[in-house]
C-alpha atoms as a PDB file:
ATOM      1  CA  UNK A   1     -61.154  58.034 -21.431  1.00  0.00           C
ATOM      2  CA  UNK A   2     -62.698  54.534 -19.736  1.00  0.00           C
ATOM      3  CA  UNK A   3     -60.144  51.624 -20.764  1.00  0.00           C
ATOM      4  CA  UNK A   4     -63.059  49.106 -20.285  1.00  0.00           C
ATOM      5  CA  UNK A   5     -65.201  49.978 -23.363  1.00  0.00           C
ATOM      6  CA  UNK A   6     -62.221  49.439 -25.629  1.00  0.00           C
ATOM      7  CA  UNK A   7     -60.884  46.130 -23.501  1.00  0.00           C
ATOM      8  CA  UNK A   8     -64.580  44.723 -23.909  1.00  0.00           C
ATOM      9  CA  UNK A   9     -64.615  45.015 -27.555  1.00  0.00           C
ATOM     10  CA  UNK A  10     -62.046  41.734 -28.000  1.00  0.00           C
ATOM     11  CA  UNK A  11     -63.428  38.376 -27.161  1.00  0.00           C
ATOM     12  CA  UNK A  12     -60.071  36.195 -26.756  1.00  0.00           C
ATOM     13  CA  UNK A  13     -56.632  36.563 -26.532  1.00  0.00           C
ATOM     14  CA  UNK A  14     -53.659  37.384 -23.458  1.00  0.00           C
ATOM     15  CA  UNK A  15     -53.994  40.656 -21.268  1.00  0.00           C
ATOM     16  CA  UNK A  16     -50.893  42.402 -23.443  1.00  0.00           C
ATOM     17  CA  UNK A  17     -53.338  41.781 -26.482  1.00  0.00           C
ATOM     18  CA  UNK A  18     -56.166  43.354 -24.941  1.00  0.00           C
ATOM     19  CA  UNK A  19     -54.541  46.271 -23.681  1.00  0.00           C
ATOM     20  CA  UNK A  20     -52.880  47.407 -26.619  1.00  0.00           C
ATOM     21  CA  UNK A  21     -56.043  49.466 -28.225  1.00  0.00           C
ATOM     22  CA  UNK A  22     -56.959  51.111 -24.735  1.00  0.00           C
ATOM     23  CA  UNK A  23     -53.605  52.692 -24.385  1.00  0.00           C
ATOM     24  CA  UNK A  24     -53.404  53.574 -28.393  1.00  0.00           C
ATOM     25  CA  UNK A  25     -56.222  55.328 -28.626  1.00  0.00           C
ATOM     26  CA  UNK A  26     -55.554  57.239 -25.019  1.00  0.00           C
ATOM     27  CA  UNK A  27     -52.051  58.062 -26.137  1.00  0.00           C
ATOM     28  CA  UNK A  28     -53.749  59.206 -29.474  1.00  0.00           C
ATOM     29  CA  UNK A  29     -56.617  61.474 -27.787  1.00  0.00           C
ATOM     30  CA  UNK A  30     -53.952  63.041 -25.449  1.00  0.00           C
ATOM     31  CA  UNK A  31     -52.052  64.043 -28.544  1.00  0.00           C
ATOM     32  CA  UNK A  32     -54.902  65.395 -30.218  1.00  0.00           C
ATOM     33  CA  UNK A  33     -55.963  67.367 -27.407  1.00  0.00           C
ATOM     34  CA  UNK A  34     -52.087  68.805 -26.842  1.00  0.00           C
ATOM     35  CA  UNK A  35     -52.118  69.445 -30.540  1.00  0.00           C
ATOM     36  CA  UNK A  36     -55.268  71.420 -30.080  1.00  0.00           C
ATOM     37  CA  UNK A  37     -54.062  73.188 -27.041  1.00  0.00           C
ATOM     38  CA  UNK A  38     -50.453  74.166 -28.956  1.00  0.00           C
ATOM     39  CA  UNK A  39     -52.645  75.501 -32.038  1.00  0.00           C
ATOM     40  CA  UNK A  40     -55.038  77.348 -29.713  1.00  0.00           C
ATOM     41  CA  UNK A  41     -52.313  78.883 -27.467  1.00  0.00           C
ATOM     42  CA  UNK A  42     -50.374  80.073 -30.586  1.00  0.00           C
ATOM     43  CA  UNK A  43     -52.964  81.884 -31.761  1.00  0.00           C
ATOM     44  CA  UNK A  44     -54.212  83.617 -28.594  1.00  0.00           C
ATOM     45  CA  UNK A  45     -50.446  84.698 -28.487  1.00  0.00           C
ATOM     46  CA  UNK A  46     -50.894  86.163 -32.215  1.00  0.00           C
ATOM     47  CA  UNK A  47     -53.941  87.816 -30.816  1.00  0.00           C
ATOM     48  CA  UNK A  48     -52.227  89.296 -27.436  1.00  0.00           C
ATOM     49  CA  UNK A  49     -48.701  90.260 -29.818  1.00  0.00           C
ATOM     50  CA  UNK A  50     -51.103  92.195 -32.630  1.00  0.00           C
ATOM     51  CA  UNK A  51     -52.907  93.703 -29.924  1.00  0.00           C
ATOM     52  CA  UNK A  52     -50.032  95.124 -28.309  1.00  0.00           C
ATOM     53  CA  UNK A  53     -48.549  96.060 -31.184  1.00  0.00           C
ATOM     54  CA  UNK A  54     -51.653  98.000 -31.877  1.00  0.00           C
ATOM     55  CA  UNK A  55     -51.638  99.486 -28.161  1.00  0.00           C
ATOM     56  CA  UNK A  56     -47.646 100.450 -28.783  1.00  0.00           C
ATOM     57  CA  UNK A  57     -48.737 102.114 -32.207  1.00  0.00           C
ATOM     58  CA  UNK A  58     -51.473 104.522 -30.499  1.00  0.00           C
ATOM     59  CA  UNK A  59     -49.241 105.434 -28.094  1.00  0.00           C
ATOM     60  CA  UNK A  60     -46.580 106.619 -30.527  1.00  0.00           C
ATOM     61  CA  UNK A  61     -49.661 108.269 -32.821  1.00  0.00           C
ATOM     62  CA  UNK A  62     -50.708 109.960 -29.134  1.00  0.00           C
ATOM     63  CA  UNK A  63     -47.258 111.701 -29.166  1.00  0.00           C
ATOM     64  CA  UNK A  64     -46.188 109.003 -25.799  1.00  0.00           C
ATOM     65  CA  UNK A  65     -43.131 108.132 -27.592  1.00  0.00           C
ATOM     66  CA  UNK A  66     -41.463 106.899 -24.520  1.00  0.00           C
ATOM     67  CA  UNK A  67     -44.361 105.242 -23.568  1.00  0.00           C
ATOM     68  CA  UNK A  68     -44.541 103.593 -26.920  1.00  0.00           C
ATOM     69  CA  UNK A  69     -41.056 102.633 -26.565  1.00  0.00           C
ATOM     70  CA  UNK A  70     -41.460 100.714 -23.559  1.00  0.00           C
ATOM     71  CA  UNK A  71     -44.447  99.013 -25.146  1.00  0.00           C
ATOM     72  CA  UNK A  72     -42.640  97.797 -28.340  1.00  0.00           C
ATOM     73  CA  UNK A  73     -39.605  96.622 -26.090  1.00  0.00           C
ATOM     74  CA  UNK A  74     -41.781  94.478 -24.131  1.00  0.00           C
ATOM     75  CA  UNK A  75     -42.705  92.957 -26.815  1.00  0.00           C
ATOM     76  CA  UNK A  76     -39.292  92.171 -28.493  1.00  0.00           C
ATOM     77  CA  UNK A  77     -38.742  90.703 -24.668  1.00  0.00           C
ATOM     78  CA  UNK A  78     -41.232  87.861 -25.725  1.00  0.00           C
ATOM     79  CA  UNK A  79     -39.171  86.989 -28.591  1.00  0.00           C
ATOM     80  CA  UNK A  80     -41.281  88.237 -31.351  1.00  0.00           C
ATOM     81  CA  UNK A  81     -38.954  89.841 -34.243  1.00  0.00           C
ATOM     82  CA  UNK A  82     -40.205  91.304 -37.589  1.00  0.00           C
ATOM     83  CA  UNK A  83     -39.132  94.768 -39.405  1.00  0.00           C
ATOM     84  CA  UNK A  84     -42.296  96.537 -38.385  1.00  0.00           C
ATOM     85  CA  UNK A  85     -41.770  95.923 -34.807  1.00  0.00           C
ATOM     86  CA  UNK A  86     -38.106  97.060 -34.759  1.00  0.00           C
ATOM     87  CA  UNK A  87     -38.484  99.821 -37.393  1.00  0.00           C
ATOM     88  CA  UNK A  88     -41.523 101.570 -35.497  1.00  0.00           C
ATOM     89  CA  UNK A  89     -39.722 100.762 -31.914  1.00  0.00           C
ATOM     90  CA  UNK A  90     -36.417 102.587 -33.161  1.00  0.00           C
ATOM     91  CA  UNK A  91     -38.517 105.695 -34.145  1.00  0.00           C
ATOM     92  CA  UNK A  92     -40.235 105.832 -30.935  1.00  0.00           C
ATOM     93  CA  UNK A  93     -36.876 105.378 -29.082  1.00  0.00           C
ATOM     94  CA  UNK A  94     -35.475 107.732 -31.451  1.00  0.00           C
ATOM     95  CA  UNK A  95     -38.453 110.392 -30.594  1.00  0.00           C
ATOM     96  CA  UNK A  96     -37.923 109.507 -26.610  1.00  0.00           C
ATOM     97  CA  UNK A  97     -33.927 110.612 -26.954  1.00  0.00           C
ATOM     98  CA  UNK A  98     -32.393 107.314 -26.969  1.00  0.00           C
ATOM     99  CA  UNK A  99     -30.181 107.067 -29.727  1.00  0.00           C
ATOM    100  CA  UNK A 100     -28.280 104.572 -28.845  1.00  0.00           C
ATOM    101  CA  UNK A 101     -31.789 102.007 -28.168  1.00  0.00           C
ATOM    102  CA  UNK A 102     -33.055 103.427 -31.769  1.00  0.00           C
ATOM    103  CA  UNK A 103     -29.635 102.560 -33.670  1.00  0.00           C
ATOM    104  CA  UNK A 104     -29.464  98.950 -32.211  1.00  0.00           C
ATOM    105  CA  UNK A 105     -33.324  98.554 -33.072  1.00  0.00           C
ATOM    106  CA  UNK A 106     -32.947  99.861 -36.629  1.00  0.00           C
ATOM    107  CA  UNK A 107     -30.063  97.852 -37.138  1.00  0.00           C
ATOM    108  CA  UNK A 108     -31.727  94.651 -35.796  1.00  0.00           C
ATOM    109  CA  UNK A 109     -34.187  95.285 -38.368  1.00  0.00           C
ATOM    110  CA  UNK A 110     -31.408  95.825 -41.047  1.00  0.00           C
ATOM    111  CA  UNK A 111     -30.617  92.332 -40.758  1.00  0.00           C
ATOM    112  CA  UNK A 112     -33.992  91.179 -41.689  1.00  0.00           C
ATOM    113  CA  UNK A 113     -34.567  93.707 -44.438  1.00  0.00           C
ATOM    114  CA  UNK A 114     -30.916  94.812 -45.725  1.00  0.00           C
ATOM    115  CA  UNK A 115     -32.538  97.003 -48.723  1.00  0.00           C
ATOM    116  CA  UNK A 116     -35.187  98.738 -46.871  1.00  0.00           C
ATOM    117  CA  UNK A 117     -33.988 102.820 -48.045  1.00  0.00           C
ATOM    118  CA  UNK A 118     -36.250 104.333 -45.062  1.00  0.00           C
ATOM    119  CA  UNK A 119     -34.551 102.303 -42.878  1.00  0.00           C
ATOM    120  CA  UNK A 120     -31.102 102.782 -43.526  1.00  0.00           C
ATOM    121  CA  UNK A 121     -32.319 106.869 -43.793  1.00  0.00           C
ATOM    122  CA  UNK A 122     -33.695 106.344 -40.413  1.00  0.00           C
ATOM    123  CA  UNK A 123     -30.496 104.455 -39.317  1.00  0.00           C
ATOM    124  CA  UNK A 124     -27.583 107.278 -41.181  1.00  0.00           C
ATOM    125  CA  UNK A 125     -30.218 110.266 -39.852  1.00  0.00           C
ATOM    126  CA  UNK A 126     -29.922 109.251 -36.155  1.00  0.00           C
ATOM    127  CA  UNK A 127     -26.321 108.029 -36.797  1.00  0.00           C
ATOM    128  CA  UNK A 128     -25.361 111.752 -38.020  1.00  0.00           C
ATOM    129  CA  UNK A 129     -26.848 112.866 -34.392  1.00  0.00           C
ATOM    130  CA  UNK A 130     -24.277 110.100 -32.486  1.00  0.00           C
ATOM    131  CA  UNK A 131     -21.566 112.723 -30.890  1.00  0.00           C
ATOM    132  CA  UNK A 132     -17.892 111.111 -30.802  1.00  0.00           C
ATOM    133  CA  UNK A 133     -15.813 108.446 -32.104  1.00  0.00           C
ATOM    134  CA  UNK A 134     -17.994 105.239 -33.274  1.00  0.00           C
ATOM    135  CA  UNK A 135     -17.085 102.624 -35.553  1.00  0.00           C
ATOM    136  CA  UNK A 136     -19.104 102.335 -38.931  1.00  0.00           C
ATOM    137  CA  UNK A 137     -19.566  99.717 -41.268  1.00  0.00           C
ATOM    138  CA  UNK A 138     -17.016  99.736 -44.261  1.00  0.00           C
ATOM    139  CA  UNK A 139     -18.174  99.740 -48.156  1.00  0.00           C
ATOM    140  CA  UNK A 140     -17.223  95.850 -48.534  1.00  0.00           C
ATOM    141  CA  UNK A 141     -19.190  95.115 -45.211  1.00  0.00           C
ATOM    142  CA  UNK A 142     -22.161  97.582 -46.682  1.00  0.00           C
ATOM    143  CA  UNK A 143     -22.226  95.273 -49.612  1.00  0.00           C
ATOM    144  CA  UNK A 144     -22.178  91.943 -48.117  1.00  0.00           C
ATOM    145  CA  UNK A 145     -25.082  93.304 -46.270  1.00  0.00           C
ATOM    146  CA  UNK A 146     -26.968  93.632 -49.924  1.00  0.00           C
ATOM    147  CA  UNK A 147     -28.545  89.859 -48.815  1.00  0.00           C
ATOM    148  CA  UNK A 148     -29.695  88.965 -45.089  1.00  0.00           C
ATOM    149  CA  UNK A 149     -28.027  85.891 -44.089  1.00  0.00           C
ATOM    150  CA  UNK A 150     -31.351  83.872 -44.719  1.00  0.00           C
ATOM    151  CA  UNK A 151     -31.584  84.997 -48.401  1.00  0.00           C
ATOM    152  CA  UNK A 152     -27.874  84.305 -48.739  1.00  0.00           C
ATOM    153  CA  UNK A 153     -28.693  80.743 -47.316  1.00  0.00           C
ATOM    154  CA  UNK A 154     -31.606  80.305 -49.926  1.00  0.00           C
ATOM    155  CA  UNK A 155     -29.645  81.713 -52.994  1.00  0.00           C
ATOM    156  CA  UNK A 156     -26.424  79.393 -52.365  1.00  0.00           C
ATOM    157  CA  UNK A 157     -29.083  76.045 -52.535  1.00  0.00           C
ATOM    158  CA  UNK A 158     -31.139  77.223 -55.086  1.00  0.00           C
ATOM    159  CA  UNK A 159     -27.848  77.583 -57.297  1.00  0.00           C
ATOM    160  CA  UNK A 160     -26.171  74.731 -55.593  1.00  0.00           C
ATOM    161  CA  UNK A 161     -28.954  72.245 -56.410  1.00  0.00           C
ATOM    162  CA  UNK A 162     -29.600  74.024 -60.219  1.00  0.00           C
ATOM    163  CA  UNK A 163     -25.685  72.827 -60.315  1.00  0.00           C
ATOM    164  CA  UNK A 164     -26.443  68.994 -59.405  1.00  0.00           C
ATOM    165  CA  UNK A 165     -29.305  69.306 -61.725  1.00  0.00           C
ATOM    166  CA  UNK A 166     -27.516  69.923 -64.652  1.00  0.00           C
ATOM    167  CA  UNK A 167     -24.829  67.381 -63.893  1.00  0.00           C
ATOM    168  CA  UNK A 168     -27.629  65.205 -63.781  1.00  0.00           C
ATOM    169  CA  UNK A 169     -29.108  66.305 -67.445  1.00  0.00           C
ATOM    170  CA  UNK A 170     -25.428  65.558 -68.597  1.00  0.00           C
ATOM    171  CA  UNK A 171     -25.161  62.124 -67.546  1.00  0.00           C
ATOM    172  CA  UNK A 172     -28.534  61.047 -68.513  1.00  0.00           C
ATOM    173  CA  UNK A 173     -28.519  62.817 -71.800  1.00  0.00           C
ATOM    174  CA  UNK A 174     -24.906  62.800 -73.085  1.00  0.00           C
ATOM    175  CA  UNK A 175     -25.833  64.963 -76.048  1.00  0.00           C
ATOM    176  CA  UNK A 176     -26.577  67.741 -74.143  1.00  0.00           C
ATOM    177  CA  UNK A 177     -23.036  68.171 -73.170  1.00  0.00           C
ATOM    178  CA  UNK A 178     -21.859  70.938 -75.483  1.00  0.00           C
ATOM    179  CA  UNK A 179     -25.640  72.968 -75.409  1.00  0.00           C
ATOM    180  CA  UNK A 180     -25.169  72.560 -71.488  1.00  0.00           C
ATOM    181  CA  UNK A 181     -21.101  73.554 -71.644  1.00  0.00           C
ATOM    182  CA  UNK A 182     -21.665  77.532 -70.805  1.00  0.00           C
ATOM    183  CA  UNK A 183     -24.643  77.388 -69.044  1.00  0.00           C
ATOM    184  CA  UNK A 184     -23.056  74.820 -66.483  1.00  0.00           C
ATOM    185  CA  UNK A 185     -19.555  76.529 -66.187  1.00  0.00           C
ATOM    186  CA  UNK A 186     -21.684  80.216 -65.491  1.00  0.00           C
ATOM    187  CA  UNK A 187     -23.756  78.429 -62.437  1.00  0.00           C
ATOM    188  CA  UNK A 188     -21.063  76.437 -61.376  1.00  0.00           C
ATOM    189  CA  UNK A 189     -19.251  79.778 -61.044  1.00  0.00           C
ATOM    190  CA  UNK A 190     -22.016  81.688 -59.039  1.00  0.00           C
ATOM    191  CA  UNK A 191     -22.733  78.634 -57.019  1.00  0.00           C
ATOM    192  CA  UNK A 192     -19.071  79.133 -55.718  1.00  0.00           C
ATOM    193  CA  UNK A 193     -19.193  82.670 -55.870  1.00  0.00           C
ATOM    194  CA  UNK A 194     -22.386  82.953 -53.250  1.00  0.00           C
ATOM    195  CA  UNK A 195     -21.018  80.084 -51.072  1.00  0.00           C
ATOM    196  CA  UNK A 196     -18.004  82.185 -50.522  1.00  0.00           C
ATOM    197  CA  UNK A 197     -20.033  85.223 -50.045  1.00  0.00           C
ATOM    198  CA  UNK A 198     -22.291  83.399 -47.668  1.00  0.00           C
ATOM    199  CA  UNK A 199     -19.209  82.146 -45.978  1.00  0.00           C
ATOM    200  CA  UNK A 200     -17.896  85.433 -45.061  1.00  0.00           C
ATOM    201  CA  UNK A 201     -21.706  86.594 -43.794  1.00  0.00           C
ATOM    202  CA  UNK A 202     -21.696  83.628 -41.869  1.00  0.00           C
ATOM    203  CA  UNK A 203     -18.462  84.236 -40.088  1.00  0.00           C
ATOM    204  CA  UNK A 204     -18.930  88.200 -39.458  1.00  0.00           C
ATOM    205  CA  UNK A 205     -22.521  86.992 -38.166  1.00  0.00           C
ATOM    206  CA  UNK A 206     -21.369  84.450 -35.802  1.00  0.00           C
ATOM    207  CA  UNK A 207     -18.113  85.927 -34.622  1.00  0.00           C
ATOM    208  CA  UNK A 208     -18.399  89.831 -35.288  1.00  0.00           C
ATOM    209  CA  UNK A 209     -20.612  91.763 -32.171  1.00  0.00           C
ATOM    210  CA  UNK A 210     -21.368  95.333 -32.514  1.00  0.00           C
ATOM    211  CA  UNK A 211     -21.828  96.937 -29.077  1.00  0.00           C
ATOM    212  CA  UNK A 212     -24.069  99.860 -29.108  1.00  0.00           C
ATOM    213  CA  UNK A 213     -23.898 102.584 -25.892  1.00  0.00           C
ATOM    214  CA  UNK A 214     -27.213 103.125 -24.754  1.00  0.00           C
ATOM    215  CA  UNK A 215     -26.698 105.343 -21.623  1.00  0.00           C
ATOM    216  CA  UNK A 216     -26.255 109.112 -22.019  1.00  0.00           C
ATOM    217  CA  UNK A 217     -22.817 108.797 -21.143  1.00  0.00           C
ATOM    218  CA  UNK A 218     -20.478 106.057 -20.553  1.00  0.00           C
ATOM    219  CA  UNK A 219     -16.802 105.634 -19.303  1.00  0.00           C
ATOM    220  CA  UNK A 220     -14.508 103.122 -21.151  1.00  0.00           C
ATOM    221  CA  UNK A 221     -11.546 102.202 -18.611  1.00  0.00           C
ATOM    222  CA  UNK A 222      -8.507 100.081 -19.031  1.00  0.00           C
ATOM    223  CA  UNK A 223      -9.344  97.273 -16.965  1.00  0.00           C
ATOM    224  CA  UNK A 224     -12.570  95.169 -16.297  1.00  0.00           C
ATOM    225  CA  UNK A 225     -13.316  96.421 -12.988  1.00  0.00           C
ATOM    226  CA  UNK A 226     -14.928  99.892 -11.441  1.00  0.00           C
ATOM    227  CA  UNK A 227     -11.932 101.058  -9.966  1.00  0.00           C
ATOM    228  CA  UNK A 228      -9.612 100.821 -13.256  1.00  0.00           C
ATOM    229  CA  UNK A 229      -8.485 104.488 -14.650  1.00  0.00           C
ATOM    230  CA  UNK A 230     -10.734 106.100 -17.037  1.00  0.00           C
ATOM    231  CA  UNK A 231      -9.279 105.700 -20.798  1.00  0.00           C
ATOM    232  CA  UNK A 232     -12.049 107.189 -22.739  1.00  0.00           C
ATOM    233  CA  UNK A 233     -15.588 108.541 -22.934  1.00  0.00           C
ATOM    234  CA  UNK A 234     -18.586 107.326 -25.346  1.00  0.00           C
ATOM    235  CA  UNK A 235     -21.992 109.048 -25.680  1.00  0.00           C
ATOM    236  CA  UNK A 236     -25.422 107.387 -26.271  1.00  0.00           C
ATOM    237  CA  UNK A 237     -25.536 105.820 -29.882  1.00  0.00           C
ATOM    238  CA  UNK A 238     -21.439 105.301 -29.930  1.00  0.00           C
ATOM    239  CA  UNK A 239     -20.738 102.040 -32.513  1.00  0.00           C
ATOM    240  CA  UNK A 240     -18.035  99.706 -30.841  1.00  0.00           C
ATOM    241  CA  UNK A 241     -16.414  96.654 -32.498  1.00  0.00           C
ATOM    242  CA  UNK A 242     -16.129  93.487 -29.336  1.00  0.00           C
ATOM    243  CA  UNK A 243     -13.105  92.489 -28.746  1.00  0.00           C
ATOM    244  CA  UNK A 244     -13.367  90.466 -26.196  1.00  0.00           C
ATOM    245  CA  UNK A 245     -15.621  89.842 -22.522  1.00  0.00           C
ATOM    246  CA  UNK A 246     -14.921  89.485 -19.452  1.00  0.00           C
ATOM    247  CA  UNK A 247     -17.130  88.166 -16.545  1.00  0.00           C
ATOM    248  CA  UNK A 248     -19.854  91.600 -16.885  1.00  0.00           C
ATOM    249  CA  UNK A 249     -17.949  92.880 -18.986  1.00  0.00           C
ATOM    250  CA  UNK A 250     -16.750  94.158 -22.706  1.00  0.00           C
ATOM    251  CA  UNK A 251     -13.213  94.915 -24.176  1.00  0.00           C
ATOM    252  CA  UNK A 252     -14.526  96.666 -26.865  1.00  0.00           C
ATOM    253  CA  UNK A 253     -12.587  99.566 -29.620  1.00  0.00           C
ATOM    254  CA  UNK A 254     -14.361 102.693 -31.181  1.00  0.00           C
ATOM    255  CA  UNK A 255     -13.823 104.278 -34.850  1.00  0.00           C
ATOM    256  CA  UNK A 256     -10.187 105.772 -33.763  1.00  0.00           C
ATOM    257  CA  UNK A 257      -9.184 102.704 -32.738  1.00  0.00           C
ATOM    258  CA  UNK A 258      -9.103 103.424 -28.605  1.00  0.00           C
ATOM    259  CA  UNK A 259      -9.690 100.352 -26.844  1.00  0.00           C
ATOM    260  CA  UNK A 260     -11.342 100.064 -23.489  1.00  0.00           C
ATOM    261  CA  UNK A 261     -13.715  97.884 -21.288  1.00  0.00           C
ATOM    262  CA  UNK A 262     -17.052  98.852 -20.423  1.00  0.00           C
ATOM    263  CA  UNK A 263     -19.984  97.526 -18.300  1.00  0.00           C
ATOM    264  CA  UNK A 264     -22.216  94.837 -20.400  1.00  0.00           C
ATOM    265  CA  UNK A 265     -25.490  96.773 -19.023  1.00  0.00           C
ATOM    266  CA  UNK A 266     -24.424 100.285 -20.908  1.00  0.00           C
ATOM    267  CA  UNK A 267     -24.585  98.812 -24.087  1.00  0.00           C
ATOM    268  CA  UNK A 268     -26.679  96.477 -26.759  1.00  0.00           C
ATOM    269  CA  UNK A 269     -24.251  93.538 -28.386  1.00  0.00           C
ATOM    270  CA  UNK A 270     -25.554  93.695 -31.935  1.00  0.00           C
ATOM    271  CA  UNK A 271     -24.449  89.930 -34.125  1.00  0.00           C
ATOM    272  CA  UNK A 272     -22.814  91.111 -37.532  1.00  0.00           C
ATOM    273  CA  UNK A 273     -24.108  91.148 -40.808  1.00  0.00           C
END
């Protein structure tokens, strides 16, 4: 855009004065147009993720599981998470014979939807097929896993602010008080009972991992290096609890309790709940 239009347009005044539209309105069209580019990039990106999401579906329909496989994974490479994606990519890795790939994809989508039944049938079918010792989640870790960790978040401040708000109605309207008595003791109680609960999500998210063997066949040894003696075996789909890491690699223990390290690139590191 010409500065000299806009400069022209005042009759008097210093050179700071006369400036100041010119660089607004240049300042404003470049954030227009970068505005307009954002907005028109994100949605050729929608357009190129539903199209290959459509591409990866054929494929799968077409029988080319592995194919199809490859196809969703590319597209979880971009970023792009939602149950579909993950649900339909663990049943094409599951069709290609990767167990392992099609437990940590079903159980990324878990965490998105936690009461989806065909995928937790999905996720216990090909777990059933898993050969060996693998760790599994126990019945107070099932139920915490009732609420993803975003509808936790949204329960605790709905209840948290219903709370304030009926302190509120108490001050303002003293005679409320003994109407509002039960009803404020009962949220008060769930607002601490779903913190707590959200707590405990929180902290198995954050600090719990979940590797997942997705190799054939993979050797756990008792040191982080190649040349440390062999102390177990795992198979593809194997569940390990993370103990700890180590430069490439991860101290990790399966369902008996073994302990071992294994190679960061024959596994998928799953967060917790």
């Amino acid at each position: 855009m010409k500065r000299h239009p806009s400069i022209s347009r005042w009759s008097g005044g210093n050179a700071s004065r006369t400036r100041k539209p010119a660089t607004l309105r240049v300042v404003s069209c470049r954030f227009f147009a970068l505005a307009i580019a954002f907005l028109l990039a994100g949605n050729l990106f929608a357009v190129d993720m539903n199209a290959g999401f459509s591409a990866a579906n054929k494929l799968y329909a077409e029988g080319k599981f592995a194919e199809a496989a490859t196809a969703y994974e590319k597209i979880l490479q971009t970023g792009e998470q939602s149950p579909a994606l993950l649900f339909n990519a663990g049943n094409a890795e599951y069709k290609a014979g990767h167990l392992g790939k099609a437990i940590a994809a079903y159980r990324r989508a878990a965490l998105l939807t936690p009461r989806d039944s065909e995928l937790r049938a999905n996720l216990d079918f090909v777990r059933n097929q898993v050969q060996g010792d693998t760790t599994r989640e126990n019945r107070w870790q099932g139920w915490l896993d009732t609420l993803s960790l975003n509808e936790g978040t949204v329960l605790t401040a709905v209840l948290f602010w219903l709370t304030l708000s009926l302190f509120a109605a108490r001050q303002i309207r003293p005679a409320l008080v003994p109407k509002l008595r039960s009803v404020t003791r009962l949220v008060v109680g769930l607002t601490v009972f779903s913190a707590t609960i959200l707590g405990l999500q929180a902290a198995s998210h954050f600090n719990d991992q979940t590797a997942v063997v997705t190799e054939a066949e993979a050797t756990a040894r008792s040191g982080p290096f190649a040349e440390a003696q062999n102390a177990f075996t795992l198979h593809d789909g194997a569940e390990l609890s993370v103990l700890d890491r180590h430069d490439d690699w991860l101290q990790v223990a399966n369902g008996a309790g073994k302990t071992g390290w294994l190679p960061a690139k024959q596994v998928e590191v799953l967060p917790g709940a």
